[in-house]
C-alpha atoms as a PDB file:
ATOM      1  CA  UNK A   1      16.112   1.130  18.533  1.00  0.00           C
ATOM      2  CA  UNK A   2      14.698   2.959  15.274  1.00  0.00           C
ATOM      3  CA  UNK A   3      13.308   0.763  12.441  1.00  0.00           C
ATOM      4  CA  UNK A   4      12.140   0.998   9.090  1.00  0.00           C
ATOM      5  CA  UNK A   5       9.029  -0.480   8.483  1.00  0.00           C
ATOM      6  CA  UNK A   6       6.601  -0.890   5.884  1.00  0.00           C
ATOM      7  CA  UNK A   7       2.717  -1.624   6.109  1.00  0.00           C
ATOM      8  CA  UNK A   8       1.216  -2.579   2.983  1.00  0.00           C
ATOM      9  CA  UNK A   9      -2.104  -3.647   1.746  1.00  0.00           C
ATOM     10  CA  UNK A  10      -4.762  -3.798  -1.090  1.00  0.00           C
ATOM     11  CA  UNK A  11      -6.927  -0.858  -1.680  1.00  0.00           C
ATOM     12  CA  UNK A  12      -9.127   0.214   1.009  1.00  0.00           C
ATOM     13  CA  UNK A  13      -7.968  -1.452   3.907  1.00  0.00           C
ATOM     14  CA  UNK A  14      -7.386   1.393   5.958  1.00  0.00           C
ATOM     15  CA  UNK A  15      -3.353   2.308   5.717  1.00  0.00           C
ATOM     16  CA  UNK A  16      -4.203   6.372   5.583  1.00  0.00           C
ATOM     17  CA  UNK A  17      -6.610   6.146   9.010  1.00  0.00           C
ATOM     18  CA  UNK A  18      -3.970   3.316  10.671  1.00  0.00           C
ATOM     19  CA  UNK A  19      -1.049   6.829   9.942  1.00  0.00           C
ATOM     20  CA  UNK A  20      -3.214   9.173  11.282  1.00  0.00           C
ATOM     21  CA  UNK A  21      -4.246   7.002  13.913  1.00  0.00           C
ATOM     22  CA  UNK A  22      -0.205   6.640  14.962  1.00  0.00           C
ATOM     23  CA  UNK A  23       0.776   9.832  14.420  1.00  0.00           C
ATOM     24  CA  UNK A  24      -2.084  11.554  16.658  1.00  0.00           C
ATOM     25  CA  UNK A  25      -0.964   8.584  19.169  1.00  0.00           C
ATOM     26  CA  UNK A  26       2.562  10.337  19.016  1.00  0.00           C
ATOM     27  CA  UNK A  27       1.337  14.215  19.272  1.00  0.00           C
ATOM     28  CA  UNK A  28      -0.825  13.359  21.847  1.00  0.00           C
ATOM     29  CA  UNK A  29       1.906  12.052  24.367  1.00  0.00           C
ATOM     30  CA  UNK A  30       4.124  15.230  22.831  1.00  0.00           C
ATOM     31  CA  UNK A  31       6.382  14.055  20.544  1.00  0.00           C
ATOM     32  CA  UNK A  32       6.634  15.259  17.193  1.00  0.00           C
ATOM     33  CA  UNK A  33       6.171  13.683  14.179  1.00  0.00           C
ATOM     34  CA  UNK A  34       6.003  14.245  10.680  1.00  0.00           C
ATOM     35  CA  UNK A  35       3.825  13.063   7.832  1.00  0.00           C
ATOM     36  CA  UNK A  36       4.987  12.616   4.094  1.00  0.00           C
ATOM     37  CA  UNK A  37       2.450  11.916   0.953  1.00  0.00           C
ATOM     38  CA  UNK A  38       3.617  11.747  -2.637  1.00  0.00           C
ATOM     39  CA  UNK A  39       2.730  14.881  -4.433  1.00  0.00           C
ATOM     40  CA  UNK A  40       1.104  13.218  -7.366  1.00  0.00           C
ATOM     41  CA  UNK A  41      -1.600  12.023  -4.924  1.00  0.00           C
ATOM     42  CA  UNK A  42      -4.441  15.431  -4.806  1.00  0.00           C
ATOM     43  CA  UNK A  43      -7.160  13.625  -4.196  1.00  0.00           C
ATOM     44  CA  UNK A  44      -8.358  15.346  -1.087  1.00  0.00           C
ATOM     45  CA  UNK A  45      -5.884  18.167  -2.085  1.00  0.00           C
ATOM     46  CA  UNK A  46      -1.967  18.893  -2.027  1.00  0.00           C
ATOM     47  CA  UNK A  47      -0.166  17.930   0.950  1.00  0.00           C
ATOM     48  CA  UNK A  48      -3.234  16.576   2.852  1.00  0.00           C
ATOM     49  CA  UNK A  49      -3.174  12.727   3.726  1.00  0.00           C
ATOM     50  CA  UNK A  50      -6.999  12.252   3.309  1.00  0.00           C
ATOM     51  CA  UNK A  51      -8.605   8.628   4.936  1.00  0.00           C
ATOM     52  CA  UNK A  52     -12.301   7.280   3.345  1.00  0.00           C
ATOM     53  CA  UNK A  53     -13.684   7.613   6.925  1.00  0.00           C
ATOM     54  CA  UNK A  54     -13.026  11.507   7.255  1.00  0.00           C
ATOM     55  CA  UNK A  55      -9.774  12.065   9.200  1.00  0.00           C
ATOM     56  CA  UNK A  56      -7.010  13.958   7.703  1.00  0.00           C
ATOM     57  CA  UNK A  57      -4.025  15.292   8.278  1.00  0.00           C
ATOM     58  CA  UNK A  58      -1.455  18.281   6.575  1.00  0.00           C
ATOM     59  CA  UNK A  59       1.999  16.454   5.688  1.00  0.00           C
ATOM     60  CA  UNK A  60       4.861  17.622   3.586  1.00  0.00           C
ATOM     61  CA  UNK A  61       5.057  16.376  -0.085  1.00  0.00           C
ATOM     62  CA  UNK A  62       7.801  14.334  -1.973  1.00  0.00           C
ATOM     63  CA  UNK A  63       8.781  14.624  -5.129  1.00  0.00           C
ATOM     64  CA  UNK A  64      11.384  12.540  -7.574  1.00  0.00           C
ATOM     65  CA  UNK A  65      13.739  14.467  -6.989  1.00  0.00           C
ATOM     66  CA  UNK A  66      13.227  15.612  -2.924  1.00  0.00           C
ATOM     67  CA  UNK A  67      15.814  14.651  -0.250  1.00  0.00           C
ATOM     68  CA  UNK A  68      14.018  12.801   2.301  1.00  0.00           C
ATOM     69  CA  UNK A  69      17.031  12.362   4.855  1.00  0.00           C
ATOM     70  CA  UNK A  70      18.215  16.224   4.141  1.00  0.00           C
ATOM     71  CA  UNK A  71      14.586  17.404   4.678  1.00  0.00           C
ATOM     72  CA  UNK A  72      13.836  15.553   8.067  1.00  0.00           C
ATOM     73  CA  UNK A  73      17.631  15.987   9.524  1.00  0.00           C
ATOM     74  CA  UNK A  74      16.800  19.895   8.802  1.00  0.00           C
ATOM     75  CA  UNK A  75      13.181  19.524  10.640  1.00  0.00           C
ATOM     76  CA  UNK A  76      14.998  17.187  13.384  1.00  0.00           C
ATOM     77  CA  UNK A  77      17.768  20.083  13.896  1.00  0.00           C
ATOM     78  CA  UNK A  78      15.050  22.709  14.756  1.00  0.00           C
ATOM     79  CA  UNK A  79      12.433  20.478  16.641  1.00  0.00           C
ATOM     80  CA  UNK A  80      13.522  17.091  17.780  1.00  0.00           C
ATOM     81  CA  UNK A  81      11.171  14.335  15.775  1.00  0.00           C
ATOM     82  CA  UNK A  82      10.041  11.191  17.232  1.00  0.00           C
ATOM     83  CA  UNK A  83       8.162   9.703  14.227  1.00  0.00           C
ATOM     84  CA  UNK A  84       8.194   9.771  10.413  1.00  0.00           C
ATOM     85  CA  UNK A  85       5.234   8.651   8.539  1.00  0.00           C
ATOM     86  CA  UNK A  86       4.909   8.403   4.708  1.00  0.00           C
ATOM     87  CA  UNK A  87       1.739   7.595   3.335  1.00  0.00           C
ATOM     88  CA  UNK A  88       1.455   6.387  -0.755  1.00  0.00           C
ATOM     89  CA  UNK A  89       4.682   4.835  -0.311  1.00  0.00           C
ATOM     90  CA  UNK A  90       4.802   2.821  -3.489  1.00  0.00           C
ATOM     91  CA  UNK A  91       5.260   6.151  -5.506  1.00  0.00           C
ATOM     92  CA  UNK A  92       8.818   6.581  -3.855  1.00  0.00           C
ATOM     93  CA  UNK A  93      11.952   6.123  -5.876  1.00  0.00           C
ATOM     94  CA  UNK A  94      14.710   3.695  -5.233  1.00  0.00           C
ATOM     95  CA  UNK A  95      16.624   6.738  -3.634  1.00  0.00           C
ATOM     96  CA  UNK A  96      13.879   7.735  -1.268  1.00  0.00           C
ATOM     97  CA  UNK A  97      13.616   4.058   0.631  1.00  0.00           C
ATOM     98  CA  UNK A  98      17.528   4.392   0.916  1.00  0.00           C
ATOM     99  CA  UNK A  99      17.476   7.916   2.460  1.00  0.00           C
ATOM    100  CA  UNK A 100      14.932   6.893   5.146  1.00  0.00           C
ATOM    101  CA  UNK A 101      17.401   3.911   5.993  1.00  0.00           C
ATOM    102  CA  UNK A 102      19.589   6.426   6.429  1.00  0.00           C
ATOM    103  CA  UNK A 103      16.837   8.361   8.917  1.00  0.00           C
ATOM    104  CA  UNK A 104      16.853   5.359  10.952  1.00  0.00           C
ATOM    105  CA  UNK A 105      20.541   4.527  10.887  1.00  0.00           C
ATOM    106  CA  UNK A 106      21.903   7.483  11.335  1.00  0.00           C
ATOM    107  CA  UNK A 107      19.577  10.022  12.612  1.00  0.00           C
ATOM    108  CA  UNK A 108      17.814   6.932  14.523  1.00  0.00           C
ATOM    109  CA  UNK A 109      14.487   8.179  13.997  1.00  0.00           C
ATOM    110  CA  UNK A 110      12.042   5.370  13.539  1.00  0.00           C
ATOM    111  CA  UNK A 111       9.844   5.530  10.227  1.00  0.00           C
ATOM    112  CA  UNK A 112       6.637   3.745   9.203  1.00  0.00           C
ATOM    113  CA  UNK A 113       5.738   3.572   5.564  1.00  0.00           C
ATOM    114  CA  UNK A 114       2.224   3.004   4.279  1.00  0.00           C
ATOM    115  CA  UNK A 115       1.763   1.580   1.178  1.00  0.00           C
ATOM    116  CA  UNK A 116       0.403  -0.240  -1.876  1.00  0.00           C
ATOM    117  CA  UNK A 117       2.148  -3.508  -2.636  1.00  0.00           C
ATOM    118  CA  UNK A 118       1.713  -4.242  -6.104  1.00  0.00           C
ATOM    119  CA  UNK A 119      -0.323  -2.544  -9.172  1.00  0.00           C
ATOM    120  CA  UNK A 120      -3.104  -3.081 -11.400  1.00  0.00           C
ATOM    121  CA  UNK A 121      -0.962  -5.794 -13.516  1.00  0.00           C
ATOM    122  CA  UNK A 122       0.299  -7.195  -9.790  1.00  0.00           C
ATOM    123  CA  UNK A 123       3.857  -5.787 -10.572  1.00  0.00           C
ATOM    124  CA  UNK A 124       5.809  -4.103  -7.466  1.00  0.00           C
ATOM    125  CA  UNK A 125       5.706  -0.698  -7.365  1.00  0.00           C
ATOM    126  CA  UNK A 126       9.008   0.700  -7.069  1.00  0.00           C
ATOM    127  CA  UNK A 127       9.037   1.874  -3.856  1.00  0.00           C
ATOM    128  CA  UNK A 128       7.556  -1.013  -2.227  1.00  0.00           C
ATOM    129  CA  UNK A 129      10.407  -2.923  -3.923  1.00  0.00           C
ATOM    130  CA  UNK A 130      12.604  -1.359  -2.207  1.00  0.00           C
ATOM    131  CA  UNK A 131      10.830  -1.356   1.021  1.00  0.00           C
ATOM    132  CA  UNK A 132      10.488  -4.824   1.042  1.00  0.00           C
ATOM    133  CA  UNK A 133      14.155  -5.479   0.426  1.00  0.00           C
ATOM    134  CA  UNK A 134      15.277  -2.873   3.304  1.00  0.00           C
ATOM    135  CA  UNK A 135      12.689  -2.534   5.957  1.00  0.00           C
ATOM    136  CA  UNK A 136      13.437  -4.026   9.162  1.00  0.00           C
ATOM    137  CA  UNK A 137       9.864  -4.927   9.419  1.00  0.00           C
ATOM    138  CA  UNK A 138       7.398  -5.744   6.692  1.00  0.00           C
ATOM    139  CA  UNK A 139       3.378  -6.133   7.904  1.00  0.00           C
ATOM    140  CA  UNK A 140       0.339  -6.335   6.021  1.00  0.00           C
ATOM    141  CA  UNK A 141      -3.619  -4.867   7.024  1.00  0.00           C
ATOM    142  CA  UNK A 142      -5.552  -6.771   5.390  1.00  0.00           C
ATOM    143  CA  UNK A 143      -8.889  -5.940   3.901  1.00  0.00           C
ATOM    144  CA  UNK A 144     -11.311  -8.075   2.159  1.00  0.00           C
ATOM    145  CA  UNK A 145     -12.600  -9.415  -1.014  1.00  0.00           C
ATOM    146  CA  UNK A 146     -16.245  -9.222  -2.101  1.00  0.00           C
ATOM    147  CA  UNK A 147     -15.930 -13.188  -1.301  1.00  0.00           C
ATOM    148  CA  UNK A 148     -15.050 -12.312   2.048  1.00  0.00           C
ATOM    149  CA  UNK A 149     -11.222 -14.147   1.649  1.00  0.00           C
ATOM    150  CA  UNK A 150      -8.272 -11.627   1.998  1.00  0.00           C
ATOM    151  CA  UNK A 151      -8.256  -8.959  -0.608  1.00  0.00           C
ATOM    152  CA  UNK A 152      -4.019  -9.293  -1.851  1.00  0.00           C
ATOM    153  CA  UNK A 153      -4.833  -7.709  -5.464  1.00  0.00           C
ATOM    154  CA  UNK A 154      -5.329  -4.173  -6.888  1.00  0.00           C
ATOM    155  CA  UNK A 155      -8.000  -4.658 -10.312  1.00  0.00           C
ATOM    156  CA  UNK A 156      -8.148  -1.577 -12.102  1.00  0.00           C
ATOM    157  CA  UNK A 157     -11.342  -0.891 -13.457  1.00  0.00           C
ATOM    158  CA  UNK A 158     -13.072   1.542 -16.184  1.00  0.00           C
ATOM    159  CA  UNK A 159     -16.520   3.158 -16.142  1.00  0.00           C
ATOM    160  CA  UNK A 160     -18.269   0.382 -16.635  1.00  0.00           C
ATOM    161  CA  UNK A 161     -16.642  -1.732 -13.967  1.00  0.00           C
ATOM    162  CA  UNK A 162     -14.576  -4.010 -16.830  1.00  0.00           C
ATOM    163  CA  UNK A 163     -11.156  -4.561 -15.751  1.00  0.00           C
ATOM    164  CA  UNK A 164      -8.274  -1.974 -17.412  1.00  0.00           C
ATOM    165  CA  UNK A 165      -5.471  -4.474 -18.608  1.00  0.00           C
ATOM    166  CA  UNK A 166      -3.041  -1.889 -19.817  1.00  0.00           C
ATOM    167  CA  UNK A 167      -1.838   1.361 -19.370  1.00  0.00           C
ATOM    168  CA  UNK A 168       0.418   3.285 -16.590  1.00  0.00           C
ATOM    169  CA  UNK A 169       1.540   1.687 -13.696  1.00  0.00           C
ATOM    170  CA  UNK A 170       0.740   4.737 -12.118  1.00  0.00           C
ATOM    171  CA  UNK A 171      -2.974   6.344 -12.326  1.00  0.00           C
ATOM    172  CA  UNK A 172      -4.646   8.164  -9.228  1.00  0.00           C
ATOM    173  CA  UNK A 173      -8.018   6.859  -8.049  1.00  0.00           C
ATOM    174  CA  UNK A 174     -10.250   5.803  -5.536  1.00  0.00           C
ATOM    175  CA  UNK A 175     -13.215   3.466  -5.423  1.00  0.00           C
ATOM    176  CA  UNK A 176     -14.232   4.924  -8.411  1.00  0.00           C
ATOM    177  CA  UNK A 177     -11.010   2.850 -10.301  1.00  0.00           C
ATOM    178  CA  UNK A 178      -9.601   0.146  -8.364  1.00  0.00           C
ATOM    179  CA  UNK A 179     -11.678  -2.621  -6.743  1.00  0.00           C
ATOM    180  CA  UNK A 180      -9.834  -4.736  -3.868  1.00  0.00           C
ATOM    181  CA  UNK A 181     -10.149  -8.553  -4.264  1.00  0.00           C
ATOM    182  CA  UNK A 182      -8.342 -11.786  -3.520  1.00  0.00           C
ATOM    183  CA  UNK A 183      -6.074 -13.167  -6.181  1.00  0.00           C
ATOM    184  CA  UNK A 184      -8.238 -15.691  -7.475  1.00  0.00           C
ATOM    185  CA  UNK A 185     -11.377 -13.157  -8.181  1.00  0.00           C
ATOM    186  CA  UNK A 186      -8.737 -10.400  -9.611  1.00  0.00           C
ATOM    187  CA  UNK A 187      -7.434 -13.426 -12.436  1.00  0.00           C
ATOM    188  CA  UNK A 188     -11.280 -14.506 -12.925  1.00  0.00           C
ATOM    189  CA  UNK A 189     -11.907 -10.631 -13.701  1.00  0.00           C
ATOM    190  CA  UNK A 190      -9.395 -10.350 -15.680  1.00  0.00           C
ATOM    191  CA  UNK A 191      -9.511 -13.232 -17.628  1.00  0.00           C
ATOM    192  CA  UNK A 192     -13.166 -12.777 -18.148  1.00  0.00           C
ATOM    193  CA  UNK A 193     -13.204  -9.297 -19.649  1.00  0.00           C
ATOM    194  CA  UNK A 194     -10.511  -9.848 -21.817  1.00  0.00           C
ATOM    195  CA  UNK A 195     -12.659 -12.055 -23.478  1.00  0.00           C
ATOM    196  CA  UNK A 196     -15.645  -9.797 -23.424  1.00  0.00           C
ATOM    197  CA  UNK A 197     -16.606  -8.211 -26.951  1.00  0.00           C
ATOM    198  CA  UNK A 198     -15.870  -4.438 -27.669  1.00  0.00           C
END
């Protein structure tokens, strides 16, 4: 029976290479599958899920305003899928977690999301939200602090490694602007260079 699931995690715990890692798992035995990445995410370049230990993979892009269930039901038509995989799932709208429920409940193609949980502020992205509310199962890879505990929070940083307490939800980055740590180290962080001098 197809499910929907999500896989979250802090930064850097591997979600892209865990996709790949699936997906080639898939292709290997001969089934198709496709890949999804949000547009907005170029860091290795348009369309290209991109992991920090050198795989990649070409996947098809989503936009606000992009069908997902419309898209893969015209892919499935033409060349049966076995797999969906979306990778930077917290950038999807409310409308794109309910159209892949629909993938798996009426096309009954299983799909695996990969995602951020919460953001720099620890407020649910959007599309994890949703994920969370709909998926028929939720896991976590888990990643660590600099403590060596479980790394649960996202702290965005700036230049000089001083925690960024506001701006968008939303800003593209690697290691260069988010640190993963455990929630007490991300409150210490942030607490501290709030109270740091400008």
């Amino acid at each position: 029976m197809a499910k929907l699931y999500f896989v979250y995690s802090a930064m850097n715990a591997g979600k892209s290479t865990t996709l790949l890692q699936s997906s080639f798992n898939y292709r290997e035995r001969g089934m198709r599958t496709l890949l999804y990445t949000a547009a907005i995410d170029d860091r290795a370049e348009e369309g290209v899920i991109a992991s920090r230990i050198g795989l990649k993979g070409d996947a098809f892009t989503f936009i606000a305003d992009t069908n997902l269930r419309n898209d893969i039901e015209t892919e499935h038509t033409s060349d049966p899928i076995a797999c969906v995989f979306v990778d930077e799932a917290q950038f999807m709208s409310k409308d794109h977690v309910f159209q892949l429920a629909e993938v798996v409940d009426q096309l009954h193609i299983p799909v695996i999301c990969y995602g951020l949980r919460t953001d720099f502020r620890a407020d649910l992205f959007v599309g994890s939200r949703w994920l969370l509310a709909l998926a028929d199962e939720i896991r976590e890879l888990k990643t660590i602090c600099s403590c060596g505990r479980k790394a649960t929070m996202n702290l965005r940083i700036n230049t000089d490694g001083s925690a960024v307490h506001d701006g968008e939800s939303i800003e593209i980055g690697g290691n260069d602007r988010y640190v993963p740590l455990c929630r007490r180290h991300f409150f210490e962080k942030v607490r501290a260079d709030r109270k740091k001098p400008v």
